[in-house]
PDB file of N, CA and C in Angstrom:
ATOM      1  N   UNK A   1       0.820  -1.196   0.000  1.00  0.00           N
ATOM      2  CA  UNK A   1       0.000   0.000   0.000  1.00  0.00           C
ATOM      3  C   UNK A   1       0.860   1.254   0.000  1.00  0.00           C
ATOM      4  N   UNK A   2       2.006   1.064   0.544  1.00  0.00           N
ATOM      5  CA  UNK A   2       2.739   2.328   0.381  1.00  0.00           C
ATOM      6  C   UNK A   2       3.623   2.875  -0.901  1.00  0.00           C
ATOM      7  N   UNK A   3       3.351   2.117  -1.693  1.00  0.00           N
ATOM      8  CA  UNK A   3       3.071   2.207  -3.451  1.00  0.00           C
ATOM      9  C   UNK A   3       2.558   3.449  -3.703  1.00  0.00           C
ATOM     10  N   UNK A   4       1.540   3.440  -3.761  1.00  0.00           N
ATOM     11  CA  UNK A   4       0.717   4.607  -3.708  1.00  0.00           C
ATOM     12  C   UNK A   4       0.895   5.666  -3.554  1.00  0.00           C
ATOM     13  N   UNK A   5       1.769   5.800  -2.547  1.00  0.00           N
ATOM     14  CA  UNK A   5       2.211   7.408  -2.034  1.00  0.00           C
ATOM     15  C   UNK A   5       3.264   7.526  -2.335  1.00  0.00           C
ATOM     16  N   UNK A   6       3.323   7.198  -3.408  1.00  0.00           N
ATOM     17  CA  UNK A   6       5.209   7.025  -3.902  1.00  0.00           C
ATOM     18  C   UNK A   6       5.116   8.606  -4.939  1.00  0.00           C
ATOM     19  N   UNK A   7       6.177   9.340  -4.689  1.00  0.00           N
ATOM     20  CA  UNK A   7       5.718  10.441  -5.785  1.00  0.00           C
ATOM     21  C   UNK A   7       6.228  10.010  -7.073  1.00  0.00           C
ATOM     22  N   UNK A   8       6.489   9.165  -7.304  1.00  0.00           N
ATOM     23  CA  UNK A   8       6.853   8.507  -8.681  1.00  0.00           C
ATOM     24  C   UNK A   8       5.383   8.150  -9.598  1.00  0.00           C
ATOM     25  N   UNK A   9       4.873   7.737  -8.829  1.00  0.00           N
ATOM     26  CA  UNK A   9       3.850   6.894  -8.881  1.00  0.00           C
ATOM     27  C   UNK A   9       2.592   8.264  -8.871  1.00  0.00           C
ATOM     28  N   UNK A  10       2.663   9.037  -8.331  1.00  0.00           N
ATOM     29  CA  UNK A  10       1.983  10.288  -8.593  1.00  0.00           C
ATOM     30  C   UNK A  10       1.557  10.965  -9.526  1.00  0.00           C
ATOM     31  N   UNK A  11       3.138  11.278 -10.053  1.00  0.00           N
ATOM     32  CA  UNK A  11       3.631  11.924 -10.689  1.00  0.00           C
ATOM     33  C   UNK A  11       2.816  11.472 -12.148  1.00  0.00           C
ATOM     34  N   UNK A  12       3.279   9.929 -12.441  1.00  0.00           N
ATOM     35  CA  UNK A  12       3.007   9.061 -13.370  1.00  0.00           C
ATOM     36  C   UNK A  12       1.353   9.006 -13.656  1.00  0.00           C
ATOM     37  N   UNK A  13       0.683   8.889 -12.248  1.00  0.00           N
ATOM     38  CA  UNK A  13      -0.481   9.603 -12.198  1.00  0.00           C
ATOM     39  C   UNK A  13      -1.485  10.302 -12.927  1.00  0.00           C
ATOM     40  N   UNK A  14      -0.717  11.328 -12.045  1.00  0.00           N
ATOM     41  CA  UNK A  14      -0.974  13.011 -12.819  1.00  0.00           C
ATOM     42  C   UNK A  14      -0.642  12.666 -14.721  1.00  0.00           C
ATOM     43  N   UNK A  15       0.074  12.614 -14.830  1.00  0.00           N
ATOM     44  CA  UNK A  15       0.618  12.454 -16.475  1.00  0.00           C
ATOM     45  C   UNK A  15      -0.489  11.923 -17.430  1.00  0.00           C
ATOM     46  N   UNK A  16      -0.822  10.531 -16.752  1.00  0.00           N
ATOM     47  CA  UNK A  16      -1.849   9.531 -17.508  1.00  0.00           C
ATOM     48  C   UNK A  16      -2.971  10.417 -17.497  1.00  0.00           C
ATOM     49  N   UNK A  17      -3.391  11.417 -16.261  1.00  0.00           N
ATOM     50  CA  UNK A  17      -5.006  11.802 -16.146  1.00  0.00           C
ATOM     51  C   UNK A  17      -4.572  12.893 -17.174  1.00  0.00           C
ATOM     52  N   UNK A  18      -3.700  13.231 -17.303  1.00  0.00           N
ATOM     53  CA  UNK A  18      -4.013  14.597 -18.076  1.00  0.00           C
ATOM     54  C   UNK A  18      -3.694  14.147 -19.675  1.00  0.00           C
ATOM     55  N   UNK A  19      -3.164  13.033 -19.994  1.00  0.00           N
ATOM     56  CA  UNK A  19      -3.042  12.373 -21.244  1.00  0.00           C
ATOM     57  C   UNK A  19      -5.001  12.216 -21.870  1.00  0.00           C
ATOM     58  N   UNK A  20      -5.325  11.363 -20.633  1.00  0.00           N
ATOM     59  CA  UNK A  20      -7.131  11.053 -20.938  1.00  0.00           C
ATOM     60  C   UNK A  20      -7.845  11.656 -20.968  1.00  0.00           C
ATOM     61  N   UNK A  21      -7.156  12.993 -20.112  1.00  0.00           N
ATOM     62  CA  UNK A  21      -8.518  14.597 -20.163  1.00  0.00           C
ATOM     63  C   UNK A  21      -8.149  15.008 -21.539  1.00  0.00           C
ATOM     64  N   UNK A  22      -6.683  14.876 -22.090  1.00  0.00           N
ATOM     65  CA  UNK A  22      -6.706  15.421 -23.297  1.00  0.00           C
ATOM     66  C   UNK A  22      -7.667  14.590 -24.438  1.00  0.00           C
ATOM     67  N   UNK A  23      -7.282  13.308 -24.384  1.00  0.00           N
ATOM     68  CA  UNK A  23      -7.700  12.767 -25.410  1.00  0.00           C
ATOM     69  C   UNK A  23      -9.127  12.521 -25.443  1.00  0.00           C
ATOM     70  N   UNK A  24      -9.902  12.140 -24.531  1.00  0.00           N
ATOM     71  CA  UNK A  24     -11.513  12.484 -24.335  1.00  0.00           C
ATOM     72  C   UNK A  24     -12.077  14.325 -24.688  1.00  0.00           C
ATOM     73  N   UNK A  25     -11.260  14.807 -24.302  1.00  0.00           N
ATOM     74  CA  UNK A  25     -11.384  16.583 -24.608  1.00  0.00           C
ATOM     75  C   UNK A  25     -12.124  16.280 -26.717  1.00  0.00           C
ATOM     76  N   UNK A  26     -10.528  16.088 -26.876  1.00  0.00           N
ATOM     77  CA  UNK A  26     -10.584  15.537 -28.582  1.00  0.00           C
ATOM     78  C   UNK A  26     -11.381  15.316 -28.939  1.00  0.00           C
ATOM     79  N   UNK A  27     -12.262  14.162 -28.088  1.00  0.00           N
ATOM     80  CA  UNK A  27     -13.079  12.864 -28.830  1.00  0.00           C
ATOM     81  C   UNK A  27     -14.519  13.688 -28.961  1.00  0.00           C
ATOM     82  N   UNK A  28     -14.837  14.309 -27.568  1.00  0.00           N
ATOM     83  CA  UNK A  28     -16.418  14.953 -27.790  1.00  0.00           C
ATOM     84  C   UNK A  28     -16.077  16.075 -28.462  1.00  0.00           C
ATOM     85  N   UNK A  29     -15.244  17.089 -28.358  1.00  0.00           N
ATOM     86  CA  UNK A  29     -15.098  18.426 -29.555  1.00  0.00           C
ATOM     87  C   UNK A  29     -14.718  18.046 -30.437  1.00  0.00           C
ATOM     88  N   UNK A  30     -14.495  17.173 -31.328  1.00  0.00           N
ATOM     89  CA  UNK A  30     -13.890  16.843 -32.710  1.00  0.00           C
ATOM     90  C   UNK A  30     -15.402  17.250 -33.495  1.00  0.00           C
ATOM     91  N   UNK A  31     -16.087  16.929 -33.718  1.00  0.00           N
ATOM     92  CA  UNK A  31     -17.758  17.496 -34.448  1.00  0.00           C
ATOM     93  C   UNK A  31     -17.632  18.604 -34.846  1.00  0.00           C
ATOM     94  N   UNK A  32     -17.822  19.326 -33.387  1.00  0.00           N
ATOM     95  CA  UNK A  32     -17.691  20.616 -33.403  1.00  0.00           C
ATOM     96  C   UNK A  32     -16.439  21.541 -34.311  1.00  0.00           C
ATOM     97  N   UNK A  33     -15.018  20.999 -34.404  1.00  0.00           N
ATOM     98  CA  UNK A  33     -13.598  21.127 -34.582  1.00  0.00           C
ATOM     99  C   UNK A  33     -14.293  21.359 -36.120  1.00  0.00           C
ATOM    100  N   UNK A  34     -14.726  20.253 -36.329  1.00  0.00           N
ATOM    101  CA  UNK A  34     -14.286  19.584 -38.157  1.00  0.00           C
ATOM    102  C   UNK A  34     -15.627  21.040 -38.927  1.00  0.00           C
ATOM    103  N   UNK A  35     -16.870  20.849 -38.180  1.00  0.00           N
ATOM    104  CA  UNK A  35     -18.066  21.993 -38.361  1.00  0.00           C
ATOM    105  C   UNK A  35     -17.261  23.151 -38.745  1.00  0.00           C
ATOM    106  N   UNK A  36     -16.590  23.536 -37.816  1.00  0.00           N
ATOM    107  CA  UNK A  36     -16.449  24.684 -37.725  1.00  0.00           C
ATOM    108  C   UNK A  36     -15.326  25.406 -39.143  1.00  0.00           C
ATOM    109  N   UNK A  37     -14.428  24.148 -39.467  1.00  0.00           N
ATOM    110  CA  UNK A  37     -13.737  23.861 -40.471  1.00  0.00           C
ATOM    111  C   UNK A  37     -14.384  24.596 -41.758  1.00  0.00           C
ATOM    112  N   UNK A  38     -14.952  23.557 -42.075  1.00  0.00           N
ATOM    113  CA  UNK A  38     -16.123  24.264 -43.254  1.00  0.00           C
ATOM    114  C   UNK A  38     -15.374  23.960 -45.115  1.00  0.00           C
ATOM    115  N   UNK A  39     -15.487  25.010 -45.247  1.00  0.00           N
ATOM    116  CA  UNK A  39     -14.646  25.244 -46.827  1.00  0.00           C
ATOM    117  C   UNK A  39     -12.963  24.539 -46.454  1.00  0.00           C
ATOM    118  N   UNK A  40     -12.608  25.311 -45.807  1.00  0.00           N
ATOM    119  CA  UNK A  40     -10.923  24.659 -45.275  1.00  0.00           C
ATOM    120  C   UNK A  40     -10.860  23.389 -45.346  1.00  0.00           C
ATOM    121  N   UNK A  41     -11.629  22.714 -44.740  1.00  0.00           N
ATOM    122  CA  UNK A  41     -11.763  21.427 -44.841  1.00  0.00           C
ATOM    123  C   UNK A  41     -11.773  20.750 -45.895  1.00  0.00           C
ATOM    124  N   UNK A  42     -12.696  21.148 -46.947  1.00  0.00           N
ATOM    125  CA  UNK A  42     -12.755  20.402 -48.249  1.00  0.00           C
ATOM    126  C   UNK A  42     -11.263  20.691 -48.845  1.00  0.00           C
ATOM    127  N   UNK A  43     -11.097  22.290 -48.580  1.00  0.00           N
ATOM    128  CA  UNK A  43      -9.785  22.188 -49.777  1.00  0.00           C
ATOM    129  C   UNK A  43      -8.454  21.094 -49.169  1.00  0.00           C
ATOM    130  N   UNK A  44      -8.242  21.401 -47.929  1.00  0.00           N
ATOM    131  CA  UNK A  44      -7.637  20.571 -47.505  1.00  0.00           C
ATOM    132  C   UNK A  44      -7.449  19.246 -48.193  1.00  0.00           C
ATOM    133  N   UNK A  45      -8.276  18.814 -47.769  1.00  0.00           N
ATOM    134  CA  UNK A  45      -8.620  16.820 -48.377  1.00  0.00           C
ATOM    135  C   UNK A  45      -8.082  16.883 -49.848  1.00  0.00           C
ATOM    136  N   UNK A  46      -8.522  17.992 -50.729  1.00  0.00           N
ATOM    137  CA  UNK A  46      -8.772  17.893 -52.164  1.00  0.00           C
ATOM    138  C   UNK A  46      -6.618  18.318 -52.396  1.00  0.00           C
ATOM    139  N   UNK A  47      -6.162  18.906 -51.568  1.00  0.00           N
ATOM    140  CA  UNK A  47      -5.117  19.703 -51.382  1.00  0.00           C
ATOM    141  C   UNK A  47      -3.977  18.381 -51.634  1.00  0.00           C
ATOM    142  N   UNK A  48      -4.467  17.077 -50.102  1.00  0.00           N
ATOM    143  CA  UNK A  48      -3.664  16.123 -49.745  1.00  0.00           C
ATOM    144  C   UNK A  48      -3.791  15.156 -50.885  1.00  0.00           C
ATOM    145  N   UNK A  49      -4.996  14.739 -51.376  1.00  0.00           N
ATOM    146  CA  UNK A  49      -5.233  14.200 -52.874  1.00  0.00           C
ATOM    147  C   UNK A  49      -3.972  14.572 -53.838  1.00  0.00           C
ATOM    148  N   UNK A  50      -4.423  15.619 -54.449  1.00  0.00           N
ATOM    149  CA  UNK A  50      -3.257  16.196 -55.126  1.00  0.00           C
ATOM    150  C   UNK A  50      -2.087  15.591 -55.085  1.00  0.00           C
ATOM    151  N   UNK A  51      -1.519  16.599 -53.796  1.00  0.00           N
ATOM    152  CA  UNK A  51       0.005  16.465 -53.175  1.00  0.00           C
ATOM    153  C   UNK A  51       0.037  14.778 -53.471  1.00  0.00           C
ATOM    154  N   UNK A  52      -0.381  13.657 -52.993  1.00  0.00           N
ATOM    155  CA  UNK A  52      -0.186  12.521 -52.840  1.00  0.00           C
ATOM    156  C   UNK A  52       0.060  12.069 -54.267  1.00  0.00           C
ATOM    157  N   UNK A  53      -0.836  12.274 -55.471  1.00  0.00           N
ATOM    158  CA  UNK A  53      -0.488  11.691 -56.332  1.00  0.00           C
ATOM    159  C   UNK A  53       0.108  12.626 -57.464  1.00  0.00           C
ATOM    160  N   UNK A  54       1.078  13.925 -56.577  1.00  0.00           N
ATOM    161  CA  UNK A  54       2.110  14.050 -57.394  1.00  0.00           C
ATOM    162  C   UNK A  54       3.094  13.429 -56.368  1.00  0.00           C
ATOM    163  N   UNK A  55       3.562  13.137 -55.482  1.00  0.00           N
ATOM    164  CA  UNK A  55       4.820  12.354 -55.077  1.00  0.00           C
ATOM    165  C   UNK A  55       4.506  11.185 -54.972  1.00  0.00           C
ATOM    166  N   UNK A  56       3.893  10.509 -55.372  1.00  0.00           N
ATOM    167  CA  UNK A  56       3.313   9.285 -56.359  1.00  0.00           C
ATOM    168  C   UNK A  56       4.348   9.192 -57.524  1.00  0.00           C
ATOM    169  N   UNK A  57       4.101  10.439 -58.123  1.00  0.00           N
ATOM    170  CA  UNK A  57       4.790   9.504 -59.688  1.00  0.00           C
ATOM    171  C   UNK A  57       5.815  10.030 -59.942  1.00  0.00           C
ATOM    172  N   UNK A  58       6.804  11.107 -58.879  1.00  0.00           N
ATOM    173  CA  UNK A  58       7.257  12.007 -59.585  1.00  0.00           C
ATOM    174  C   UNK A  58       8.046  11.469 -58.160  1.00  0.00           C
ATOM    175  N   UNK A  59       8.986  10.621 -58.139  1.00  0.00           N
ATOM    176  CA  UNK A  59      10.035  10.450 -57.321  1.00  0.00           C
ATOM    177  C   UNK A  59      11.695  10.547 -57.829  1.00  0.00           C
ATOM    178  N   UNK A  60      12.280  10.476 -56.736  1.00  0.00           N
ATOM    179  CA  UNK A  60      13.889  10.286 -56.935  1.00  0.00           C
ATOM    180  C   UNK A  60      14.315   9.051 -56.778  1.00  0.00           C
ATOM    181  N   UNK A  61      15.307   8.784 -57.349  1.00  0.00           N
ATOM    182  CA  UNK A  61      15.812   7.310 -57.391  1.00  0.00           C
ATOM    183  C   UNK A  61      15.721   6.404 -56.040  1.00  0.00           C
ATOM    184  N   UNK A  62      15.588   6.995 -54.998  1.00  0.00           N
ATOM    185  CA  UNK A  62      15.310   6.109 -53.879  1.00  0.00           C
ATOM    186  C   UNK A  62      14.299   6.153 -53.300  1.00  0.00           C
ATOM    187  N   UNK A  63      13.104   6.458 -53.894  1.00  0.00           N
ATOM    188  CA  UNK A  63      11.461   6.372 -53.585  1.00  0.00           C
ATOM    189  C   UNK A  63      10.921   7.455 -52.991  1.00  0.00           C
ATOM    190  N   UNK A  64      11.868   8.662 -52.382  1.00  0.00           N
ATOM    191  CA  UNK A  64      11.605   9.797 -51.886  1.00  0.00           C
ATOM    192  C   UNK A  64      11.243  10.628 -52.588  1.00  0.00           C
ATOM    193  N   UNK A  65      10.550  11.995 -52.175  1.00  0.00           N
ATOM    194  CA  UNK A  65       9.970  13.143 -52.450  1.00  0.00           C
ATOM    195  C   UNK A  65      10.440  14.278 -51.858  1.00  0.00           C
ATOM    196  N   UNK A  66      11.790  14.245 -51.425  1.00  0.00           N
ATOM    197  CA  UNK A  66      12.300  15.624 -51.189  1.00  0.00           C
ATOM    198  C   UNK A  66      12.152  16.183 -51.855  1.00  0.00           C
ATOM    199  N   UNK A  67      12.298  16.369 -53.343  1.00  0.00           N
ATOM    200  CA  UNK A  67      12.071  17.814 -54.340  1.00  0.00           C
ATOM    201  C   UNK A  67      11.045  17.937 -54.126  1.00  0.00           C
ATOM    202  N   UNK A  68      10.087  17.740 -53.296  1.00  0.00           N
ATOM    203  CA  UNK A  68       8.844  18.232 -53.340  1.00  0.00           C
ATOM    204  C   UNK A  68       8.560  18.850 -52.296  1.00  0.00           C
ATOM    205  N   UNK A  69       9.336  18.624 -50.868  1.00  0.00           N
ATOM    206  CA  UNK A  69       9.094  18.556 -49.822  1.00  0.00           C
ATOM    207  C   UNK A  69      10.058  19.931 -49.393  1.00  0.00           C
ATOM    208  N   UNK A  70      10.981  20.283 -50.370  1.00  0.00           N
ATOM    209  CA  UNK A  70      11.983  21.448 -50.764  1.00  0.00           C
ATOM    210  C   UNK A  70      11.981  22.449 -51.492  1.00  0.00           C
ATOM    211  N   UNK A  71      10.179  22.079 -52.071  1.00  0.00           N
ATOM    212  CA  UNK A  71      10.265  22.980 -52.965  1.00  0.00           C
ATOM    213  C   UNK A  71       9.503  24.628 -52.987  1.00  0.00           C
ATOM    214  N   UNK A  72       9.918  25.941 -53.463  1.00  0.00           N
ATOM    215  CA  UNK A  72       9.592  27.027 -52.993  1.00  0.00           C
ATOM    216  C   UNK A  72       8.254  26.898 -52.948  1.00  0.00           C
ATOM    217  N   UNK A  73       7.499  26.257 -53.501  1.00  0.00           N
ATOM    218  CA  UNK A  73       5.777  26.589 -53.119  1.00  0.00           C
ATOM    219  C   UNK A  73       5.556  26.034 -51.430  1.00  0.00           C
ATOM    220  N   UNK A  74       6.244  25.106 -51.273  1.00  0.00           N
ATOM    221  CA  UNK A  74       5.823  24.610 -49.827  1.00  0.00           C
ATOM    222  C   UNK A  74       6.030  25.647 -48.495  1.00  0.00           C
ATOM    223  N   UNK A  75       7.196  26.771 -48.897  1.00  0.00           N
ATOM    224  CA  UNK A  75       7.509  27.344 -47.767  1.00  0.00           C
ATOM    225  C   UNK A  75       9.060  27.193 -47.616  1.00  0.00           C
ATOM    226  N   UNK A  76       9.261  26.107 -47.610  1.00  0.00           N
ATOM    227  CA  UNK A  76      10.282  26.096 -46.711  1.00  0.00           C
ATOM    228  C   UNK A  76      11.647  26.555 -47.447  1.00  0.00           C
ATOM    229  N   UNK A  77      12.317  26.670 -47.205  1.00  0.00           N
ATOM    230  CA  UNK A  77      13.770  27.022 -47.637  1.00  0.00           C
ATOM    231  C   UNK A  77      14.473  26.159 -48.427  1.00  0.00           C
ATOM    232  N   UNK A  78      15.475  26.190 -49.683  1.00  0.00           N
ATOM    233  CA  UNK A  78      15.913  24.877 -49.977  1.00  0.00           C
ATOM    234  C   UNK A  78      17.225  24.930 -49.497  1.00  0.00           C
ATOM    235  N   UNK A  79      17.550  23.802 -49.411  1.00  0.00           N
ATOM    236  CA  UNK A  79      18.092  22.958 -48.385  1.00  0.00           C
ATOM    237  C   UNK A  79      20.071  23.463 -49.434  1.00  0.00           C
ATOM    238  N   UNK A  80      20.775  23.751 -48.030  1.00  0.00           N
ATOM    239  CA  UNK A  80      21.950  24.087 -48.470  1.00  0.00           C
ATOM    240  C   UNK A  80      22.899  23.550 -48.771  1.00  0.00           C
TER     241      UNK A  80
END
């Protein structure tokens, strides 16, 4: 019984409850989340479509999609 009052064991506790408040949080506002989405949402989906079946066909010799993942429309910087 003196397990229990172990602050290890507390600690570990605390961690898990706030892991399950998060993920139950998720589960009932997700409806609401995706609603509220709207237009964004569709383009999104229609966005990842796309993207997917251009690094689909349009790879580098070792099955990757860095030029795509590097490239100025995405944002990011190319790589030095």
């Amino acid at each position: 019984m003196g397990g229990m009052y172990n602050p290890k064991v507390l600690l570990l506790s605390l961690n898990y409850l706030g892991i399950v408040t998060a993920s139950l949080g998720m589960l009932f506002f997700m409806p609401q989340i995706i609603k509220s989405l709207g237009d964004l949402m569709i383009c999104g989906m229609i966005s990842m479509v796309v993207w997917g079946f251009i690094s689909d066909h349009s790879t580098s010799g070792d099955g990757t999609c860095w030029g795509h993942a590097w490239s100025p429309r995405s944002g990011s910087s190319s790589p030095a």
